[in-house]
C-alpha atoms as a PDB file:
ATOM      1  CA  UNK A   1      -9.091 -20.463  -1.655  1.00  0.00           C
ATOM      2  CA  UNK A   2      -7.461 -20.250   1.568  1.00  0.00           C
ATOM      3  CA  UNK A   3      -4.211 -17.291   2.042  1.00  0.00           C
ATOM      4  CA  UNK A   4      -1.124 -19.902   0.618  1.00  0.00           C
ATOM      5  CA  UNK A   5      -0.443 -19.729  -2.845  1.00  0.00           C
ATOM      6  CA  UNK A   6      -1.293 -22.825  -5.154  1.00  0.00           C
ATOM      7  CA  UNK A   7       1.835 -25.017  -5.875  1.00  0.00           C
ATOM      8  CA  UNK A   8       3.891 -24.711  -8.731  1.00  0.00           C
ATOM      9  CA  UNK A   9       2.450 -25.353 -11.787  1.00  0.00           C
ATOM     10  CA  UNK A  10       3.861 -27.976 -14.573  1.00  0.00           C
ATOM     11  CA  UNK A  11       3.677 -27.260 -18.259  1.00  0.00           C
ATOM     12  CA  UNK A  12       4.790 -24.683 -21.387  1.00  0.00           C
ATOM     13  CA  UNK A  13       3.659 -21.176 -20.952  1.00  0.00           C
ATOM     14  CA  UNK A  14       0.847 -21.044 -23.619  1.00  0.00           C
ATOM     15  CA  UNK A  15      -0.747 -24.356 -21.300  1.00  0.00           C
ATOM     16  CA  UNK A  16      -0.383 -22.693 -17.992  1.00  0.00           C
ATOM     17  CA  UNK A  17      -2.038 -19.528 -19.840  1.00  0.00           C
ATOM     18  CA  UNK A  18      -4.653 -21.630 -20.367  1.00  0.00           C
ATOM     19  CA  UNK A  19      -5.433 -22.910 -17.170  1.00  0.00           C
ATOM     20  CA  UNK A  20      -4.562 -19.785 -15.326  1.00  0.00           C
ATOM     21  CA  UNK A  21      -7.236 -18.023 -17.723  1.00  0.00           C
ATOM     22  CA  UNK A  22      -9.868 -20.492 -17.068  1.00  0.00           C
ATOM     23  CA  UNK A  23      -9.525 -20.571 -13.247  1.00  0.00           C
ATOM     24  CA  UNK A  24     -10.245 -16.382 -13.329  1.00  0.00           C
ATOM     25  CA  UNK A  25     -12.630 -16.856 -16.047  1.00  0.00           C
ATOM     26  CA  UNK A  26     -14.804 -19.382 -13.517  1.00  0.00           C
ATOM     27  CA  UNK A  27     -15.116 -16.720 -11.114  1.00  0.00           C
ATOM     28  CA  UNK A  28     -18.819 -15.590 -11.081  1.00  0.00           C
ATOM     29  CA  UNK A  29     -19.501 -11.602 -12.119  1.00  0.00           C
ATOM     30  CA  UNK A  30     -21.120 -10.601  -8.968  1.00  0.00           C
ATOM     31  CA  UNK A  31     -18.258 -12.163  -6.840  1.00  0.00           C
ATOM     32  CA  UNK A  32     -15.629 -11.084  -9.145  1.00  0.00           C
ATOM     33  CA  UNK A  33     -16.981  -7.483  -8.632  1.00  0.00           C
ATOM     34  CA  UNK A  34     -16.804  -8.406  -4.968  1.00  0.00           C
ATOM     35  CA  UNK A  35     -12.952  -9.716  -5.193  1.00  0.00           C
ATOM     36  CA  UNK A  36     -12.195  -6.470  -7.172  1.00  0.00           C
ATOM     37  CA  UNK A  37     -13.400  -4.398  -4.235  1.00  0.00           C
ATOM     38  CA  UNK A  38     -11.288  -5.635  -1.375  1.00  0.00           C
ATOM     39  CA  UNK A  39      -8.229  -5.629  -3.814  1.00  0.00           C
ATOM     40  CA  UNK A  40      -8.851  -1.722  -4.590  1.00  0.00           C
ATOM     41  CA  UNK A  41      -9.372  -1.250  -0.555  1.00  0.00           C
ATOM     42  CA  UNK A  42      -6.233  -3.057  -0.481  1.00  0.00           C
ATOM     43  CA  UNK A  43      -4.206  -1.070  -3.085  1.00  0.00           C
ATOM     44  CA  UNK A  44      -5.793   2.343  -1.380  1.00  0.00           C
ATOM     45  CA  UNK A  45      -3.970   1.332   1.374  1.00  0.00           C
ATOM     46  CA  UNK A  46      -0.188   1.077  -0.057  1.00  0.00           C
ATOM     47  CA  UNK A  47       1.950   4.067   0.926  1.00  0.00           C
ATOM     48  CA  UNK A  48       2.958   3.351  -2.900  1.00  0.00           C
ATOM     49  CA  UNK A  49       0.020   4.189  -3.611  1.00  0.00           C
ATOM     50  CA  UNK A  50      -0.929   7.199  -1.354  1.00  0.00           C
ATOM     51  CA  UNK A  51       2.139   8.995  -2.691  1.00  0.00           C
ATOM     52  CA  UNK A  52       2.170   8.363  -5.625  1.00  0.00           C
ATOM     53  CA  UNK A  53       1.275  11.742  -7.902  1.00  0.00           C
ATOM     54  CA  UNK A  54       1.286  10.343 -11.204  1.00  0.00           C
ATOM     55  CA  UNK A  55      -0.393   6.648 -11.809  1.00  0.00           C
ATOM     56  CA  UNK A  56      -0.024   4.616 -15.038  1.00  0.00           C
ATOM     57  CA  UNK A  57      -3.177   2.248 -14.718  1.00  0.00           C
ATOM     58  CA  UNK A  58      -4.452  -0.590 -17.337  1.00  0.00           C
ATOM     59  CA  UNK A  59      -7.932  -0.686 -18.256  1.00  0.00           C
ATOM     60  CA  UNK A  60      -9.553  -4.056 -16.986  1.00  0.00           C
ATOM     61  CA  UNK A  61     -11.182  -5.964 -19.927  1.00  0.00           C
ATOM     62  CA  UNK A  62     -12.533  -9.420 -19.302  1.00  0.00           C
ATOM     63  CA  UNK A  63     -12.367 -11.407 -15.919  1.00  0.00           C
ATOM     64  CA  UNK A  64      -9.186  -9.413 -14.861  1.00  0.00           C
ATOM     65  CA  UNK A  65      -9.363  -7.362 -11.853  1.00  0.00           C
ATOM     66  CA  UNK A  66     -11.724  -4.331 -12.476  1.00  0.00           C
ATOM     67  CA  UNK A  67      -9.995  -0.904 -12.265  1.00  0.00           C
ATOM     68  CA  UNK A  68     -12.752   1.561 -13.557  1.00  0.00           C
ATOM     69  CA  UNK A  69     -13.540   2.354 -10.038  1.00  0.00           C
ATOM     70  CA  UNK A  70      -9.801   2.967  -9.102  1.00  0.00           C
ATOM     71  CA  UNK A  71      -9.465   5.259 -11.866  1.00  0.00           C
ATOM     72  CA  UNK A  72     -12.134   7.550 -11.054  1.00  0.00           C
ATOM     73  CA  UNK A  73     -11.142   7.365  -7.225  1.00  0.00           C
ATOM     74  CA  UNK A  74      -7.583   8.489  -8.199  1.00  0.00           C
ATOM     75  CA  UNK A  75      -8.915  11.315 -10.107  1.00  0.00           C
ATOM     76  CA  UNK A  76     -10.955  12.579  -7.456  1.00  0.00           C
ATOM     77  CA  UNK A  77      -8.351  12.549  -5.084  1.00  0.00           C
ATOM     78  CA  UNK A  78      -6.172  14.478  -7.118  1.00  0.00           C
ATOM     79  CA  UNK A  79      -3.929  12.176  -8.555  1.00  0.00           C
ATOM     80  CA  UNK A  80      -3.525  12.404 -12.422  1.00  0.00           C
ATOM     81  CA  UNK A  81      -3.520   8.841 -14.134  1.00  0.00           C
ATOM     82  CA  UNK A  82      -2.133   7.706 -17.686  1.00  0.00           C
ATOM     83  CA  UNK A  83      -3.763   4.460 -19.424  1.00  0.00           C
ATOM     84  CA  UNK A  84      -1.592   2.357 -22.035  1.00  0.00           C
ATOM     85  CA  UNK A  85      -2.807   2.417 -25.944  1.00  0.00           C
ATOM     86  CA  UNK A  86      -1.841  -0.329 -27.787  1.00  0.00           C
ATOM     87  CA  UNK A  87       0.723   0.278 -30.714  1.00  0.00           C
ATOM     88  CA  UNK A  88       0.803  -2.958 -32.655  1.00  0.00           C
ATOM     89  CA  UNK A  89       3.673  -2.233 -34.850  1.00  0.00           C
ATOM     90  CA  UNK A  90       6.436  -2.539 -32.552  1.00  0.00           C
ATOM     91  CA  UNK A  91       4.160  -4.025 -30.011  1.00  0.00           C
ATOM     92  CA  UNK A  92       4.639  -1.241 -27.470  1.00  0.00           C
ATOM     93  CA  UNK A  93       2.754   0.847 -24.966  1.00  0.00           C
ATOM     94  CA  UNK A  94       2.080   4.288 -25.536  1.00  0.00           C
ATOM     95  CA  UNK A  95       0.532   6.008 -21.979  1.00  0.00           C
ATOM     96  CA  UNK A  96      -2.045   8.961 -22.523  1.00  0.00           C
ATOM     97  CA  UNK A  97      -3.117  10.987 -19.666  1.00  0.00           C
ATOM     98  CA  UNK A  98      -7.050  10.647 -18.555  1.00  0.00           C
ATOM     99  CA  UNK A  99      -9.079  13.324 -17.034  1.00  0.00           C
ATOM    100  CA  UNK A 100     -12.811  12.203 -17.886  1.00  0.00           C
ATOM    101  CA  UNK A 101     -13.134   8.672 -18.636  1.00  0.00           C
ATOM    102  CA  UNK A 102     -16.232   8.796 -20.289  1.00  0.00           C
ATOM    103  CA  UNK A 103     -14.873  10.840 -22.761  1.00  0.00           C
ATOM    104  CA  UNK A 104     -11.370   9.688 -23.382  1.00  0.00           C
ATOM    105  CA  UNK A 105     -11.696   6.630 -23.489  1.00  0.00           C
ATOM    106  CA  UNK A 106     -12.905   4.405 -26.145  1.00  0.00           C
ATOM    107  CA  UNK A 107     -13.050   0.507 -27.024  1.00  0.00           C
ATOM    108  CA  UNK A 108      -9.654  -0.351 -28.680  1.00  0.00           C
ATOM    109  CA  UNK A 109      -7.911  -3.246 -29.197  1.00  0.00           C
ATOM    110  CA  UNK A 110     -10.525  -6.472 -28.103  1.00  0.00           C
ATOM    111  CA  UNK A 111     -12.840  -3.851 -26.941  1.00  0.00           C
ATOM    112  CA  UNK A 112      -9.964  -2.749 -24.161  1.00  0.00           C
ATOM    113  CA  UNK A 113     -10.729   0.704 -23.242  1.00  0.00           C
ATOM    114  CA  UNK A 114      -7.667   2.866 -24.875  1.00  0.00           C
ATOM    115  CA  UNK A 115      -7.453   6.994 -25.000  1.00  0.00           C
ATOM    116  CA  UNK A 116      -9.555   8.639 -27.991  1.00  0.00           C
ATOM    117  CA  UNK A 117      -7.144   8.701 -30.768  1.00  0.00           C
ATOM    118  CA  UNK A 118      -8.373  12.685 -31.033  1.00  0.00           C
ATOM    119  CA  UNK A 119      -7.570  13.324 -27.320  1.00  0.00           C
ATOM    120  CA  UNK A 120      -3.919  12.007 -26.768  1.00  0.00           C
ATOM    121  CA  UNK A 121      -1.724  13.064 -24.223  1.00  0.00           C
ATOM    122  CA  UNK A 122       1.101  11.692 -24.076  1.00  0.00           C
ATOM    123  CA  UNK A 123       2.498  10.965 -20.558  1.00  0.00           C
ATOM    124  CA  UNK A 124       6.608   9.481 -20.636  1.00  0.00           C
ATOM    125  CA  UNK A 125       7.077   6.644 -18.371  1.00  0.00           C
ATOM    126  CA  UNK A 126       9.521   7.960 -16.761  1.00  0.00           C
ATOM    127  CA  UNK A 127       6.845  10.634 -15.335  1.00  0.00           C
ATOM    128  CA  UNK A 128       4.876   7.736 -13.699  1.00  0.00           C
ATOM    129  CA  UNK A 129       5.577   7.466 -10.126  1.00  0.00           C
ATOM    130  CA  UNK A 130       3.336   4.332 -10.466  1.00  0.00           C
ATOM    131  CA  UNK A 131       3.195   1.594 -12.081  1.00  0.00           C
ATOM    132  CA  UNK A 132      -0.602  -1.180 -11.927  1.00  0.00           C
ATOM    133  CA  UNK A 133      -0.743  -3.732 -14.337  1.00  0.00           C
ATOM    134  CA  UNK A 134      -2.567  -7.024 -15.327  1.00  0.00           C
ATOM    135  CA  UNK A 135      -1.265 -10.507 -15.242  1.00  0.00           C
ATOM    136  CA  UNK A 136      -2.843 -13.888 -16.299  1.00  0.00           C
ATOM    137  CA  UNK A 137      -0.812 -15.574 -13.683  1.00  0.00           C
ATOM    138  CA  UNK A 138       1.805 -14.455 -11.154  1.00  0.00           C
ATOM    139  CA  UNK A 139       4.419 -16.289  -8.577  1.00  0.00           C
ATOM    140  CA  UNK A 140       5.771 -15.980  -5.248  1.00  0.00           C
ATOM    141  CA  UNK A 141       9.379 -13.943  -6.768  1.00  0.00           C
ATOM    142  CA  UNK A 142       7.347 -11.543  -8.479  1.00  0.00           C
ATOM    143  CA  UNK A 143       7.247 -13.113 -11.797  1.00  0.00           C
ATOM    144  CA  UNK A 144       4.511 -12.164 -14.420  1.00  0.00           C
ATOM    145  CA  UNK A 145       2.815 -14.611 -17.093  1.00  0.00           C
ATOM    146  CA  UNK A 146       1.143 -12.297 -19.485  1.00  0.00           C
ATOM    147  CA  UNK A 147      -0.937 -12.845 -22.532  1.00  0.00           C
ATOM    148  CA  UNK A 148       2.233 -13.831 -24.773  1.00  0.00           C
ATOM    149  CA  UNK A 149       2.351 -10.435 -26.912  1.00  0.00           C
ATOM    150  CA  UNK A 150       5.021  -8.925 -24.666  1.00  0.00           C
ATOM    151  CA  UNK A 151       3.937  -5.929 -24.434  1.00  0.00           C
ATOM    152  CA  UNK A 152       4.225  -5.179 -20.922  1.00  0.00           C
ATOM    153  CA  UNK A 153       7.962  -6.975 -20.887  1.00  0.00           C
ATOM    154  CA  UNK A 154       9.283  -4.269 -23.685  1.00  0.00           C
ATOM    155  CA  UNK A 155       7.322  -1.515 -21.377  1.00  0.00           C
ATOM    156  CA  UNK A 156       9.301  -3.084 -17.603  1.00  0.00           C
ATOM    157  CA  UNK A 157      12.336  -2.380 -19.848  1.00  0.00           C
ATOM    158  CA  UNK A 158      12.039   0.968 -20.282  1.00  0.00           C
ATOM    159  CA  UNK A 159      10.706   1.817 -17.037  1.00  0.00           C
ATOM    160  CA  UNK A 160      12.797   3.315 -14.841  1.00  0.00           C
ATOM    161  CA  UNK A 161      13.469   1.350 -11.735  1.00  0.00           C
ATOM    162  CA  UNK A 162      12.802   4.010  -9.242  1.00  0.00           C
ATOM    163  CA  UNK A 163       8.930   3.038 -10.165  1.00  0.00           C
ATOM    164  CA  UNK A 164       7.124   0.479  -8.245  1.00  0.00           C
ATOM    165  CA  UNK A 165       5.245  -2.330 -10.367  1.00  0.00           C
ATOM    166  CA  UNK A 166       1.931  -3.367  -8.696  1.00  0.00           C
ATOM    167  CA  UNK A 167       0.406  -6.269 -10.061  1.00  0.00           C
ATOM    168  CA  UNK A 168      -3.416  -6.855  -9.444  1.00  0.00           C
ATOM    169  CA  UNK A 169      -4.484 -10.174  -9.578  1.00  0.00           C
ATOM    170  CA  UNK A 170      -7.296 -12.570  -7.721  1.00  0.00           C
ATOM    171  CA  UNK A 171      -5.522 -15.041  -5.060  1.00  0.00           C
ATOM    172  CA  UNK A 172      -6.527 -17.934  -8.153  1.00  0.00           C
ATOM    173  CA  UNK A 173      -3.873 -16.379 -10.036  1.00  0.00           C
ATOM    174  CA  UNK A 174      -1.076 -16.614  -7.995  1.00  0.00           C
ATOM    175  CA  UNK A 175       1.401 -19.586  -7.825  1.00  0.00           C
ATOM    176  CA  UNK A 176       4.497 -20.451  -5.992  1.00  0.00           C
ATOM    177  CA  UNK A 177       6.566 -21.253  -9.063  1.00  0.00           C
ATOM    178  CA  UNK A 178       5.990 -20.040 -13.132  1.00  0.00           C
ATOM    179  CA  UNK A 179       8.489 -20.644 -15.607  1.00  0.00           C
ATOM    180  CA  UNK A 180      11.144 -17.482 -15.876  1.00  0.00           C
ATOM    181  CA  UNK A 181      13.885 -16.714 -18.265  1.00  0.00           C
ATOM    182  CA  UNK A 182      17.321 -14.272 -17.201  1.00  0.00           C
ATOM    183  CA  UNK A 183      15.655 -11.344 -19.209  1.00  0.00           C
ATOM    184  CA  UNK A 184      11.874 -11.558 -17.667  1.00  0.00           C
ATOM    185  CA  UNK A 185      11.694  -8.796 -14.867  1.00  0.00           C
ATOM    186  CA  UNK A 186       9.157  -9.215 -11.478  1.00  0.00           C
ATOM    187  CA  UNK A 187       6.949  -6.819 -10.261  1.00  0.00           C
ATOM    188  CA  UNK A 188       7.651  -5.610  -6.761  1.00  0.00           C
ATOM    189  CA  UNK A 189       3.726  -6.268  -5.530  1.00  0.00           C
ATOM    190  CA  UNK A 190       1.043  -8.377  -5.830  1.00  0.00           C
ATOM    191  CA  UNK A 191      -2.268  -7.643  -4.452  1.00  0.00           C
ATOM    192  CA  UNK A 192      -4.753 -10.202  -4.169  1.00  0.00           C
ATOM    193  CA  UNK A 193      -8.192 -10.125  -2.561  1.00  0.00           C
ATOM    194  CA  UNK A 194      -6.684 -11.855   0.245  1.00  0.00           C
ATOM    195  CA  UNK A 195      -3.290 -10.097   0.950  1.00  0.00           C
ATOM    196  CA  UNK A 196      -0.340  -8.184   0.082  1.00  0.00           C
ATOM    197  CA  UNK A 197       2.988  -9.792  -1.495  1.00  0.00           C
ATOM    198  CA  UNK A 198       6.132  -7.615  -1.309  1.00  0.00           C
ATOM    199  CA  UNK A 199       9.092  -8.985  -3.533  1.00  0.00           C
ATOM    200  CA  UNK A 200      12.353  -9.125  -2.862  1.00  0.00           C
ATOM    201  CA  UNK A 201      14.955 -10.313  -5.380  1.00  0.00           C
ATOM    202  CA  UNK A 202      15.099 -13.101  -5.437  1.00  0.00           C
ATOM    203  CA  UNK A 203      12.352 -14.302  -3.154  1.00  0.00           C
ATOM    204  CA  UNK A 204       9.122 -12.837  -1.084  1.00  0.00           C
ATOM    205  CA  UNK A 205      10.113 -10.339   1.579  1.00  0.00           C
ATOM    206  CA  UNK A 206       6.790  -9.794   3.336  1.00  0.00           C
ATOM    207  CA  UNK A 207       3.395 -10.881   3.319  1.00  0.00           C
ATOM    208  CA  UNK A 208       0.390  -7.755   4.759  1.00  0.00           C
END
């Protein structure tokens, strides 16, 4: 798909979810893995990044963009790095710190890695200095369809706004146009395999 996002697309949210979904979902392994790499080169790259001293990461399950790599780079270059747990009574993120995944993490909720329930450590949000998260499908003013549990919408809420959201997402994901409402809050970047989208509210203040 060439650099220009694909046109706004028609429909409810739980349609659009759909399609957005199958698009990633039609994206072979190997070249997934492939798409996955020049995002993370792309991400390493972000002064957000690079100062960043505490990171609050997702763990990639699926066809979303793969982030076990990023997690152990981060560690390994000193950084320390929180992953969400899924509280389903109140739908809500809790963040744990990681500092071995192979031994803190565990298959969770739809087999999404989450922290051991036995080696919690609880990181508050407003310690992150960091923000990555998933997306089915996102636009050109920073605005997020998730998965339609909310989750990360009660967690923007509560973060504080001094933290920049990066959304990772393959180039098949983004649109010009998704449906918003007054209370649904953007992220401030979106990198894709083929660039970097800065947000400014309302609208797209640079393309890298």
């Amino acid at each position: 798909m060439s650099a220009k996002a694909r046109g706004a697309e028609p429909g409810s949210k739980p349609a659009l979810r759909r399609r957005l979904l199958a698009r990633r979902d039609r994206i072979a392994a190997p070249e997934r893995a492939a798409r996955s790499g020049r995002i993370l080169r792309r991400l390493l790259a972000l002064p957000e990044y690079r100062r960043a001293r505490w990171v609050g990461l997702y763990c990639a399950f699926r066809s979303e963009v793969a982030t076990a790599t990023l997690l152990r780079r981060a560690l390994r270059e000193g950084k320390r790095v929180a992953v969400p747990m899924t509280i389903w009574r109140g739908r809500s993120l809790v963040f744990s710190e990681v500092r071995d995944p192979e031994r803190d993490l565990i298959p969770g909720t739809q087999g999404i890695p989450e922290p051991r329930p036995d080696a919690l450590r609880p990181v508050a949000v407003e310690a992150l200095d960091l923000l990555i998260v998933p997306g089915v499908g996102f636009d050109l003013s920073g605005h997020r369809l998730g998965y339609g549990m909310g989750f990360y919408d009660r967690l923007f809420h509560r973060l504080p706004g001094r933290v920049p959201r990066v959304a990772l997402a393959f180039e098949c994901q983004v649109m010009t146009a998704l449906p918003a409402g007054k209370q649904d809050q953007p992220v401030d970047v979106i990198v894709t395999e083929e660039r970097v989208i800065r947000i400014s509210k309302p609208g797209v203040r640079s393309q890298e």
